[in-house]
Protein backbone atom coordinates (compact mmCIF):
# COMPACT_ATOMS: atom_id res chain seq x y z
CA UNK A 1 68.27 103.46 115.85
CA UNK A 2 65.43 103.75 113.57
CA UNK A 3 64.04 100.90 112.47
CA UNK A 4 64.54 99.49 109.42
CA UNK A 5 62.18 97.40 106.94
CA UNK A 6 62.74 93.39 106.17
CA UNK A 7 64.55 92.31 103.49
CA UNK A 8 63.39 91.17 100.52
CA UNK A 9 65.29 88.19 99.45
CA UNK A 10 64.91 86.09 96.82
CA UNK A 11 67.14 82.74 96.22
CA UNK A 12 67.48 82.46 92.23
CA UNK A 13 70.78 80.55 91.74
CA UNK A 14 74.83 79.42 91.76
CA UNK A 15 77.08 81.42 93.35
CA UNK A 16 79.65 83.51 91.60
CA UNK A 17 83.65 84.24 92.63
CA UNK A 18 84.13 83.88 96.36
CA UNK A 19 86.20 86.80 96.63
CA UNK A 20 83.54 89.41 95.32
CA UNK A 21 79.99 89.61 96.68
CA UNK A 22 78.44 91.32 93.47
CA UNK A 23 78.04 90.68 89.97
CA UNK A 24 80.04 91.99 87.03
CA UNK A 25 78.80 89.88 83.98
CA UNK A 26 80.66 89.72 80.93
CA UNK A 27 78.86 91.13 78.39
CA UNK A 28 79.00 90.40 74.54
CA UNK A 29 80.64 94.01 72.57
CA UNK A 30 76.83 95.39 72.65
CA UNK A 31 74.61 94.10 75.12
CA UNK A 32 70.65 95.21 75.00
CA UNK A 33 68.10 95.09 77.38
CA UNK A 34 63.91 94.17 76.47
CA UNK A 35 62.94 97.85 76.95
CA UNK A 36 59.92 96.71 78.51
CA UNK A 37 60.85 95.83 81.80
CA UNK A 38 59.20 93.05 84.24
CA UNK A 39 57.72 94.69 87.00
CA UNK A 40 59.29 93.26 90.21
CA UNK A 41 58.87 94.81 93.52
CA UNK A 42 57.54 98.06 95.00
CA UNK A 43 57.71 99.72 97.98
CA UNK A 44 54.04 99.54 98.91
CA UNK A 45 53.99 95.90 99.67
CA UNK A 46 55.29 96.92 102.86
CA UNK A 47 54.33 100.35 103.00
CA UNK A 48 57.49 101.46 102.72
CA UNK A 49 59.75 103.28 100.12
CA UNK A 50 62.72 102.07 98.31
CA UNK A 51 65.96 103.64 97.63
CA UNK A 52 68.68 100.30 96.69
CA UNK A 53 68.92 97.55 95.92
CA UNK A 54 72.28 94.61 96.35
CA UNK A 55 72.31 91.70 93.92
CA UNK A 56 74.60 88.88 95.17
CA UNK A 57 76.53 86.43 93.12
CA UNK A 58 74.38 83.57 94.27
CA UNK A 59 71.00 85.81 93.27
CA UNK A 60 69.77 86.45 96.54
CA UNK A 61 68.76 90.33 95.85
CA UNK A 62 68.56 92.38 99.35
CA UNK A 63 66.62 95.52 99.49
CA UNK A 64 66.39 98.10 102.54
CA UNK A 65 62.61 99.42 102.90
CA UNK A 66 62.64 102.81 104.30
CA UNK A 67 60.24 103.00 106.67
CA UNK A 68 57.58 105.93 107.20
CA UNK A 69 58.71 107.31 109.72
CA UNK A 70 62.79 108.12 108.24
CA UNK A 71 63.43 110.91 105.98
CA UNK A 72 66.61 109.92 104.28
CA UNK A 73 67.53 106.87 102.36
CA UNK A 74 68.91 103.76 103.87
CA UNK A 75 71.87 101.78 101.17
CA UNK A 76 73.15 98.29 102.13
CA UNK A 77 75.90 96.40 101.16
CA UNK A 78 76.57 92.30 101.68
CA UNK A 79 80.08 90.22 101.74
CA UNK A 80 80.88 87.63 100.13
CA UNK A 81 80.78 85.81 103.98
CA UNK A 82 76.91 87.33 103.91
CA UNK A 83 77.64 90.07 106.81
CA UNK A 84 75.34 92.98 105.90
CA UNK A 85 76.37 96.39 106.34
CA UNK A 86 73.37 98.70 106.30
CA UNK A 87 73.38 102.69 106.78
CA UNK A 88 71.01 104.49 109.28
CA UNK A 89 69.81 107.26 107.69
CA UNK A 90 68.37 108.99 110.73
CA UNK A 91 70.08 110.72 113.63
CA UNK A 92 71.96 109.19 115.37
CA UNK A 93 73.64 108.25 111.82
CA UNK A 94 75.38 104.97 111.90
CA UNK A 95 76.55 102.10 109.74
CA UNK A 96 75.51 98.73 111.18
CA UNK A 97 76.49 94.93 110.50
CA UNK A 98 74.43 91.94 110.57
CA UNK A 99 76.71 89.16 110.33
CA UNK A 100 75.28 85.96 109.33
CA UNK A 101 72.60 84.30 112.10
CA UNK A 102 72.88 87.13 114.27
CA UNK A 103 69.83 88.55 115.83
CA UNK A 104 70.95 91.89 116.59
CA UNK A 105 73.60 94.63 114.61
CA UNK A 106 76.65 96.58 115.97
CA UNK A 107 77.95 99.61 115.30
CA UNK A 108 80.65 99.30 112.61
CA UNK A 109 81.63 102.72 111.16
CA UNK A 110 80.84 106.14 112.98
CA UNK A 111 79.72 108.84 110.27
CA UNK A 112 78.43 112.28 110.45
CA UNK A 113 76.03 112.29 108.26
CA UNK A 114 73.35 109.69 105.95
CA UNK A 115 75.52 107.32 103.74
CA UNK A 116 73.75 107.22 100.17
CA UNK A 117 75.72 104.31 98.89
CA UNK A 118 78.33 101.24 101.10
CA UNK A 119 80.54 99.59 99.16
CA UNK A 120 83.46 96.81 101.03
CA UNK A 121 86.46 96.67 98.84
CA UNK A 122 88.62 93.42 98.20
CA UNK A 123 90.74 93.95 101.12
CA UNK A 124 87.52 94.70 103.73
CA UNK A 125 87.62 98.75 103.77
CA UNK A 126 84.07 100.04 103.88
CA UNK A 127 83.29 103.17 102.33
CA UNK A 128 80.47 105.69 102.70
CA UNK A 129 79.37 108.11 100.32
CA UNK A 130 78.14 111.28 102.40
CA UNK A 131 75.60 112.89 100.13
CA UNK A 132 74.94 116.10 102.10
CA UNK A 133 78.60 116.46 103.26
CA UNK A 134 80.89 116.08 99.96
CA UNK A 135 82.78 113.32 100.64
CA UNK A 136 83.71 110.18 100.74
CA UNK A 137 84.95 108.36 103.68
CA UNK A 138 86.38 105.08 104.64
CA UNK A 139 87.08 102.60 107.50
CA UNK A 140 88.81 99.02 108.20
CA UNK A 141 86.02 96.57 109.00
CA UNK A 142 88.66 93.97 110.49
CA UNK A 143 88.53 94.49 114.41
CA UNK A 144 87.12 97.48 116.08
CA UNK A 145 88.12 100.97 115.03
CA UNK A 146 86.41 104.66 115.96
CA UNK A 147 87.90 106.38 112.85
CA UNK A 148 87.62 107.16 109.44
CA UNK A 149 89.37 108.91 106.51
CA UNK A 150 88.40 110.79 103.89
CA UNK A 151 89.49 109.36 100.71
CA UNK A 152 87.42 111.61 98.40
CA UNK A 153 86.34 115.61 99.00
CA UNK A 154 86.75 117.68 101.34
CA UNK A 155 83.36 118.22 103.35
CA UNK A 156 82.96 121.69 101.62
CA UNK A 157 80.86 121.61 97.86
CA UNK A 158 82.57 122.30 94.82
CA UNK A 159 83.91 121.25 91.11
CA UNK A 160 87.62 121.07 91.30
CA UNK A 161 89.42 117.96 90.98
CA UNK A 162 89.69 117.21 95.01
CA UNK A 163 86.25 118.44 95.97
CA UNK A 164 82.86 116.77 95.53
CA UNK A 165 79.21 117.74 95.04
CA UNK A 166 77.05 115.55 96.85
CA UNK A 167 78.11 112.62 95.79
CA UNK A 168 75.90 109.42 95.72
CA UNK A 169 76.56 105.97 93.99
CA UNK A 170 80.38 104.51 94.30
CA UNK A 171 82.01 101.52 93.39
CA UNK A 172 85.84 100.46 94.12
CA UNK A 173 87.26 98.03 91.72
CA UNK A 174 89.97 95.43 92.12
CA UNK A 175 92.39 97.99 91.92
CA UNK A 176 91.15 100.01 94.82
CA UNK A 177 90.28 102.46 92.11
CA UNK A 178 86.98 104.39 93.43
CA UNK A 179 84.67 105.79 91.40
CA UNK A 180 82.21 108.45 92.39
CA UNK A 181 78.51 109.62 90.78
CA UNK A 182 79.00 113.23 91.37
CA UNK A 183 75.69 114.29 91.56
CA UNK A 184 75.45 117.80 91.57
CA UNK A 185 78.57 118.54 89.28
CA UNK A 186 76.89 115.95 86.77
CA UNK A 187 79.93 113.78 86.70
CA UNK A 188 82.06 110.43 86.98
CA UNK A 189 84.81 111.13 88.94
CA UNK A 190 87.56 108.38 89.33
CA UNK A 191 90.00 108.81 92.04
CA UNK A 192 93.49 105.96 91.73
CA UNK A 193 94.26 104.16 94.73
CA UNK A 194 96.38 107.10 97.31
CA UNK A 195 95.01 110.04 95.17
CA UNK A 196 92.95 112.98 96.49
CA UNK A 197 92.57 114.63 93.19
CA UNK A 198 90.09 112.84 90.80
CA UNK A 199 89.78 112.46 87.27
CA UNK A 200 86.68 113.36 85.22
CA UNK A 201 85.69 110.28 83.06
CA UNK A 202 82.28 111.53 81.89
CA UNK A 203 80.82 114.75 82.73
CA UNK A 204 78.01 117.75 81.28
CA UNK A 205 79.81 117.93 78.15
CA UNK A 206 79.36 114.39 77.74
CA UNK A 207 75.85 114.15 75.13
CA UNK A 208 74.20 110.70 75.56
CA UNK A 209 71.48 110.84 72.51
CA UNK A 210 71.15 114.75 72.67
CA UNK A 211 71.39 115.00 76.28
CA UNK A 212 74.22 115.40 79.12
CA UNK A 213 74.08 113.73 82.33
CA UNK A 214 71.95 115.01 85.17
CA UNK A 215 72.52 113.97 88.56
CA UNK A 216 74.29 110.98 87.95
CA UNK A 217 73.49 108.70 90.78
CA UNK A 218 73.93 104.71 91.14
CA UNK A 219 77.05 103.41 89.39
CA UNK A 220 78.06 100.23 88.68
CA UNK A 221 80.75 98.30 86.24
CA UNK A 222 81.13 94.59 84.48
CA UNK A 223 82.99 92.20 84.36
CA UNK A 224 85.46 94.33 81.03
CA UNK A 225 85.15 97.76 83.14
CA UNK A 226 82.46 99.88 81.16
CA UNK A 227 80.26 102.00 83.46
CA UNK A 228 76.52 101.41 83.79
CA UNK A 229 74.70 104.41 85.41
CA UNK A 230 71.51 105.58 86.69
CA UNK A 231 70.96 109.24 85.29
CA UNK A 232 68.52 110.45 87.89
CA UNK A 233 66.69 113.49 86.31
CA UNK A 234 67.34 112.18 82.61
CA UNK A 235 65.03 109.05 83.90
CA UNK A 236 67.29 106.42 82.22
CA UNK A 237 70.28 104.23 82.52
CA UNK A 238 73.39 104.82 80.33
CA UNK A 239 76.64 102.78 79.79
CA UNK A 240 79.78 103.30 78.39
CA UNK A 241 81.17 101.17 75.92
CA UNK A 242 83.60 100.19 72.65
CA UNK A 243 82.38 102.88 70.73
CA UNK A 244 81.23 105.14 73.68
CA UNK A 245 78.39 106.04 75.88
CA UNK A 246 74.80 104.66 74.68
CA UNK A 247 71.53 104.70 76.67
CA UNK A 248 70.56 101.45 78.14
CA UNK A 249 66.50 101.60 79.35
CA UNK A 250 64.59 104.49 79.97
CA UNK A 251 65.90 106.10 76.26
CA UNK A 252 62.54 107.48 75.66
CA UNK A 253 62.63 110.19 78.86
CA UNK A 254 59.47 108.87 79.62
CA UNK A 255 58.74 109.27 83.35
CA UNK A 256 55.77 107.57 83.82
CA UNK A 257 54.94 104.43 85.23
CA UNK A 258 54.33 102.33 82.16
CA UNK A 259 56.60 99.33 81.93
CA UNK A 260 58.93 101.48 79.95
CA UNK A 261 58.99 104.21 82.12
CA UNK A 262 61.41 105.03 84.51
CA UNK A 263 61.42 108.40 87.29
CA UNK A 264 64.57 109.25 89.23
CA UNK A 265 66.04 106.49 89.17
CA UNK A 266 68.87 106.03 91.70
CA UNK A 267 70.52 103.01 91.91
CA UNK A 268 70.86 99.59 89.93
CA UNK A 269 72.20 95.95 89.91
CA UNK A 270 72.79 93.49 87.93
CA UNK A 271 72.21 89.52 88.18
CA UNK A 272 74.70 86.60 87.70
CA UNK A 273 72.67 86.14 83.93
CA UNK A 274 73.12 89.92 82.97
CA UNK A 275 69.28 91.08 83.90
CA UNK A 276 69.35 94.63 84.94
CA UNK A 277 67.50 95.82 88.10
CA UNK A 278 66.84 99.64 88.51
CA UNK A 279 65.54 101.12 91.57
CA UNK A 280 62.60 103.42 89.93
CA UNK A 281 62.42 105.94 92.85
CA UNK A 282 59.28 108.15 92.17
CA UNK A 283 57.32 105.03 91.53
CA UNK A 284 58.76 103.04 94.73
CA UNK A 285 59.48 100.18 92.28
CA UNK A 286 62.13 97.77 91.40
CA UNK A 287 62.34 97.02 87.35
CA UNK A 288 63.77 94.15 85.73
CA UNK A 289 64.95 94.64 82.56
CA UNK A 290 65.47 91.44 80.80
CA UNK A 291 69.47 90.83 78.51
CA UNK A 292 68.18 90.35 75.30
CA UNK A 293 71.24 89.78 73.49
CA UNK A 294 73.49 86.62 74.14
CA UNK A 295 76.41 87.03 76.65
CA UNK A 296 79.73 86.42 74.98
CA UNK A 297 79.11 82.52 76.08
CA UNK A 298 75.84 80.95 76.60
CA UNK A 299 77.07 78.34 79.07
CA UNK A 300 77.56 78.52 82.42
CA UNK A 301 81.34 78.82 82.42
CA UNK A 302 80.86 81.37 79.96
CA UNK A 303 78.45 83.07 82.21
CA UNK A 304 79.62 83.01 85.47
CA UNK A 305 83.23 82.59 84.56
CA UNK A 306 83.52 81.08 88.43
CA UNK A 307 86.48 79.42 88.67
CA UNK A 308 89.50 81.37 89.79
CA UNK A 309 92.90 80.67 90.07
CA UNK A 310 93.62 79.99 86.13
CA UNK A 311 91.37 76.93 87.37
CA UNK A 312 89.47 75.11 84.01
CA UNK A 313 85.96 75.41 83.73
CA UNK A 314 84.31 72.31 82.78
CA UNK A 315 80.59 72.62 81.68
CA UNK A 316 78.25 69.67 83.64
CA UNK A 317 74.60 68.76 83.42
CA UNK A 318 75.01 66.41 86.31
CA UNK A 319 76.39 69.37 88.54
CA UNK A 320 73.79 71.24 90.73
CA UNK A 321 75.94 74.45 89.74
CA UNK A 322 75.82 73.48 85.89
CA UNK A 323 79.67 73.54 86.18
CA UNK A 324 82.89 71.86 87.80
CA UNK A 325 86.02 73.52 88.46
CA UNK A 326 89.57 71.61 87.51
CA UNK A 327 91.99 73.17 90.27
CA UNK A 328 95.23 73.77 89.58
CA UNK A 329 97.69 71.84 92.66
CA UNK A 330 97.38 73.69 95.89
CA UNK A 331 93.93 75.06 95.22
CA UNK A 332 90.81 73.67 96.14
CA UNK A 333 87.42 74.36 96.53
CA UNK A 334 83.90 74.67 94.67
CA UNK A 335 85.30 77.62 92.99
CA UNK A 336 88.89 76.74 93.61
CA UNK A 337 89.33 79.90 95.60
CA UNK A 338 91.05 78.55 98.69
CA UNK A 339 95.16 78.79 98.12
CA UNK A 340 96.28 75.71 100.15
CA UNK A 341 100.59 76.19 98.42
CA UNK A 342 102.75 76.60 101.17
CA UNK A 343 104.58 79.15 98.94
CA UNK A 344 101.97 82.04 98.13
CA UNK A 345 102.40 85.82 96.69
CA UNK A 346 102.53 87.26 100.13
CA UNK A 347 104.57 84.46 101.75
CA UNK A 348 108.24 86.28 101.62
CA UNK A 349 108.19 89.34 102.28
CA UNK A 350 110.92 92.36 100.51
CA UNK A 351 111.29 90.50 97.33
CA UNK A 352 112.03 87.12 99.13
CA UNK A 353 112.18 83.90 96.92
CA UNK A 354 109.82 80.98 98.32
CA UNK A 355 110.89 77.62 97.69
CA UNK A 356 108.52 74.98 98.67
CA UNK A 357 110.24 71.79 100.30
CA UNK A 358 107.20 70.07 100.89
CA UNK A 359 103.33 70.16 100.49
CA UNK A 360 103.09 72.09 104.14
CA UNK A 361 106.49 73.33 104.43
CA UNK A 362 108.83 76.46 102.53
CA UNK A 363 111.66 78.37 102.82
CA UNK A 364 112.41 81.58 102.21
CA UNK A 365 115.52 82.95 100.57
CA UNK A 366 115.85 86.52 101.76
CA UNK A 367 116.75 89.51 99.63
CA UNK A 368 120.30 91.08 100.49
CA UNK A 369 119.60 93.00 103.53
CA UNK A 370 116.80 90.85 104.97
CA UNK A 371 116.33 87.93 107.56
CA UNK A 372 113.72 85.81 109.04
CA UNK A 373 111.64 83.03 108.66
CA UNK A 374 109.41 84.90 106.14
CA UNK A 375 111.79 87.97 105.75
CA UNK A 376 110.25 89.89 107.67
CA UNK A 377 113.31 91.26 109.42
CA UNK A 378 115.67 93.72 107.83
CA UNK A 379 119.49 92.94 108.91
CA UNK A 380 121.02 95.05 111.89
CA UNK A 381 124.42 95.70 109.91
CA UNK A 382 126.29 97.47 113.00
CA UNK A 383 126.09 94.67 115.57
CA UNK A 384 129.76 94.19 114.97
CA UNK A 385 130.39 97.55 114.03
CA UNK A 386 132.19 99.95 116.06
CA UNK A 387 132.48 103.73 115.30
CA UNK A 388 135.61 105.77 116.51
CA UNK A 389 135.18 109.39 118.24
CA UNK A 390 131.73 108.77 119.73
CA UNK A 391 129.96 108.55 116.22
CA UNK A 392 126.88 106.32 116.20
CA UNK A 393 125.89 103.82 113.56
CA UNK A 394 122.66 103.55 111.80
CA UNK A 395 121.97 100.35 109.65
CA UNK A 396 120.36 100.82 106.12
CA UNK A 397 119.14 98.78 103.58
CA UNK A 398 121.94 96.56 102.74
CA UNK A 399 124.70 98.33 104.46
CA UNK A 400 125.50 100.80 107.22
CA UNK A 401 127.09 104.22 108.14
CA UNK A 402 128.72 106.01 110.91
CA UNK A 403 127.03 109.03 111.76
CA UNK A 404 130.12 111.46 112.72
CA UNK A 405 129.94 114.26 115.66
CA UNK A 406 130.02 117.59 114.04
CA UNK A 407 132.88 118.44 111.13
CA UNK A 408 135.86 117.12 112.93
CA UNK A 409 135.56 113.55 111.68
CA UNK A 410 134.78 112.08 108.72
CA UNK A 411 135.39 108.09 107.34
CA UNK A 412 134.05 104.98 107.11
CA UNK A 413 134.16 104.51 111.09
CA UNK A 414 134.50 108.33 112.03
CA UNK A 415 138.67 107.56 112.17
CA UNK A 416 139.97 110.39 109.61
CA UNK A 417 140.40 113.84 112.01
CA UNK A 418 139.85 117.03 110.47
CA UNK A 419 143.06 119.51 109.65
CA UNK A 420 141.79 122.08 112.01
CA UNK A 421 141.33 119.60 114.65
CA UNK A 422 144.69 118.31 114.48
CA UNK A 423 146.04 122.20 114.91
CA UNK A 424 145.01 122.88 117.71
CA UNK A 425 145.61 119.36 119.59
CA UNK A 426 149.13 120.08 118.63
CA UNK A 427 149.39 123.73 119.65
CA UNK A 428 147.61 122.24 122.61
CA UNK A 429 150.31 120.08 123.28
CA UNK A 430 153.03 122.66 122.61
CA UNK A 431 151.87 124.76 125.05
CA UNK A 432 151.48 121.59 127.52
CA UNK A 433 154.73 120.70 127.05
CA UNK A 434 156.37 124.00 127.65
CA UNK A 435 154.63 124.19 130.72
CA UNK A 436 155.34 120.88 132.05
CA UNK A 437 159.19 121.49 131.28
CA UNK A 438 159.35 124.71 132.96
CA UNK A 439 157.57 123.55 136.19
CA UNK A 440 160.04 120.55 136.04
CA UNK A 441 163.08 122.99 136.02
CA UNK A 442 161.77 124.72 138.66
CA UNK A 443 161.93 121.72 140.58
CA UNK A 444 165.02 120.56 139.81
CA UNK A 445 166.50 124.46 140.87
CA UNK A 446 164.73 123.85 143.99
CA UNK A 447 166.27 120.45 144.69
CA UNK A 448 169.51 121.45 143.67
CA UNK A 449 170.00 124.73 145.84
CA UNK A 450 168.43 122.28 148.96
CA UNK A 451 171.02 119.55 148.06
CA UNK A 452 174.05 122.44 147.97
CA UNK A 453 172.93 124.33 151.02
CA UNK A 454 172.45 121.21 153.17
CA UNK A 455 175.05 118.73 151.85
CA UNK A 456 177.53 120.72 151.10
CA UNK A 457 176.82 123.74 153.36
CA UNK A 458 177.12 126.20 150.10
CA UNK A 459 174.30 128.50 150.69
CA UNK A 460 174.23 130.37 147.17
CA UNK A 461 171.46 132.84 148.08
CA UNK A 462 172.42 133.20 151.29
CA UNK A 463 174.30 136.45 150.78
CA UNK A 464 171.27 137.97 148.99
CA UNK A 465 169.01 136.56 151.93
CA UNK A 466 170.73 138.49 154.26
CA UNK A 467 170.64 141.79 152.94
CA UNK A 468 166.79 141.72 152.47
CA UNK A 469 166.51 141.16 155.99
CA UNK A 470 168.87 143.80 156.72
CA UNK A 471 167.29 145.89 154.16
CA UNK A 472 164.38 145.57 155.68
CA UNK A 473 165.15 145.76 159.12
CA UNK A 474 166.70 149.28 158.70
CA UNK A 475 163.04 149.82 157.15
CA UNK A 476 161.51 149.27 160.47
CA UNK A 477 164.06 151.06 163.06
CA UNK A 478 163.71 154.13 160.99
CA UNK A 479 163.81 157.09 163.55
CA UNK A 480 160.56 158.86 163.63
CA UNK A 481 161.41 162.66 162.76
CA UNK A 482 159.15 165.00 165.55
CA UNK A 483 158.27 168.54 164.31
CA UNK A 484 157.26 170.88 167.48
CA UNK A 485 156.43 174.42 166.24
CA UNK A 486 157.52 177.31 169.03
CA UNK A 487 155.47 180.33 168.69
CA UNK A 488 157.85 183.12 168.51
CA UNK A 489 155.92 187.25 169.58
């Protein structure tokens, strides 16, 4: 594989919500940013360019250096377990994982093509963004699989609702809503969770401050859904909000390298305290651009909203994390993100009622037409069910049926004959009976004559017996007649 440059990682502070690896602040109704951003990294430190950048909830910030010798971009994406999932850009393409202390990757997705953007949704499906092939495609990261699916586009270009055109930032939100920077069709394109046909949420008609989008390309969203995005050949970030889209940094258009300036950008992050970092491509830079305006909280509860669970946040100077977390019972944890109930959402299955008898122990009570410990096991309603006339039985949900052969049965258990049926099983029988009695009668004739003749010594046919053998006797002594012809002169 080709080789990739070091990370740069930078430990700032507290960690976040356990089930999410990035950060979504929660933003006040109209955040701003100090246009003049704080210069932070660039490429050339390592002589090598950058492309993305990943922003976890404890403010380590990862960024993939390109090195000089690649031609396409590398994007990178960590868990909330810190495994790093990193796309090869060069041939052979590939998706690797680092997982945390390990001193060599493995292969975790197979893809076609360079993924601009990774993203690992809440349920640990890792999606790829295939810039050059118009789609989007997506893989299971829990134990070893060799396929993927495409859950956006179709591999060929184009604007309609189920195709893509090269597509580059995505994000996937709690919902397993995705949400695609359309690049070359200069638009947002959301697709809902089992839907191949996406919906247009901003696109070229769309004038942010006199100007459309063009080549939307990293994409982001906080913590009350509004979009932030990197609007590559515009050389700015916009964001959607209350009353609308509104540009965020890089309003002027400048695209030079000034502190204000910003050229092609293409991807961005944000911190746990609402800074904005923008990946300023042309310049191989990383700018910070500080939140000027308060968050909708100044404290860290109000900031980091980290406790989950309907836990209470309880603001602490004498906690290292600023913060303590009052679980709710059953939950513990620094964040109270670890469900410890016996009795949890996913604990009966099929609309099963848990009931928790102790503090390790539950029961479930099973819908109608379910069993099992955690019922799991739908209900086999024809064990003691027998159907008539060869019909089979199929259980269903909360009942059963007999499956009849053909039109000649019907009911419950296949019992009920058809009309026509029971026609011909009685002319059947007719004709079985008439047959049976005759063959009977000729018995008893036979019997009766053999009784007469040799109890009795009353031959009845005896008379008639004779004259066929006389009859034909006289057939066979027949004198032959001889004709001799005499010539006469």
């Amino acid at each position: 594989m080709p080789p990739i440059g070091i990370w740069i990682i930078i430990q700032l502070m507290i960690s976040k919500m356990a089930g999410e690896s990035f950060n979504q602040p929660k933003f006040s109704s109209l955040p701003t940013w100090n246009p003049n951003a704080t210069y932070f990294a660039a490429g050339n430190i390592s002589g090598n360019a950058i492309y993305n950048i990943f922003i976890t909830t404890d403010n380590t910030i990862y960024i993939p250096l390109l090195d000089c010798c690649s031609r396409l971009p590398n994007s990178i994406f960590v868990t909330s377990n810190n495994d790093i999932y990193v796309s090869i850009g060069g041939s052979p393409y590939s998706i690797d994982a680092w997982t945390l202390n390990a001193t060599s990757s493995i292969s975790s997705m197979p893809v076609d093509g360079p993924c601009f953007s990774l993203f690992v949704d809440i349920e640990d499906n890792l999606y790829c963004s295939l810039n050059t092939l118009h789609k989007v495609v997506t893989s299971s990261i829990i134990g070893s699989t060799n396929s993927t699916t495409i859950i956006a586009g179709t591999g060929n270009a184009g604007s309609s609702s189920d195709m893509l055109d090269g597509p580059r930032g995505i994000f996937i939100d709690r919902n397993l809503s995705l949400y695609v920077a359309d690049c070359n069709n200069n638009r947002i394109q959301l697709f809902y969770f089992g839907q191949s046909n996406g919906i247009t949420i901003v696109n070229s008609t769309e004038v942010i401050r006199l100007t459309p989008l063009n080549c939307p390309s990293g994409i982001t969203l906080d913590a009350d859904g509004y979009l932030y995005i990197t609007d590559r050949y515009n050389n700015r970030v916009v964001a959607s909000g209350p009353n609308g889209f509104h540009c965020v940094v890089g309003c002027s258009g400048s695209a030079d390298s000034t502190s204000y300036g910003l050229q092609q950008p293409s991807a961005l992050s944000f911190d746990s305290y609402g800074n904005l970092f923008v990946v300023d491509t042309y310049h191989d830079r990383i700018q910070k651009f500080l939140l000027t305006t308060n968050l909708s909280g100044n404290t860290s509860c109000d900031i980091l909203q980290p406790c989950q669970n309907n836990a209470s946040c309880i603001d602490s100077n004498t906690s290292s994390n600023g913060y303590i977390c009052s679980c709710l019972s059953g939950f513990y944890g620094l964040q109270c993100q670890i469900d410890n109930r016996p009795c949890k959402s996913y604990t009966c299955w099929n609309n099963g009622i848990c009931h928790e008898i102790s503090n390790t122990e539950f029961i479930c009570i099973c819908s109608s037409g379910w069993q099992g410990s955690n019922c799991e096991i739908q209900t086999n309603y024809c064990q003691n069910v027998t159907c008539q006339n060869n019909g089979v039985c199929r259980s269903l949900t909360k009942n059963y049926t007999c499956e009849c052969l053909g039109d000649s049965y019907s009911g419950r258990y296949c019992q009920i004959e058809s009309n026509t049926l029971v026609f011909h099983q009685t002319i059947s029988k007719s004709f079985a009976f008439i047959a049976i009695i005759a063959m009977a009668s000729v018995m008893m004739i036979v019997i009766v004559m053999d009784i007469m003749k040799y109890c009795f010594g009353i031959d009845v046919i005896s008379k008639d017996l004779k004259r066929i053998r006389q009859r034909t006797k006289v057939r066979k002594r027949k004198t032959p007649i001889i004709i001799r012809f005499i010539y006469v002169n």
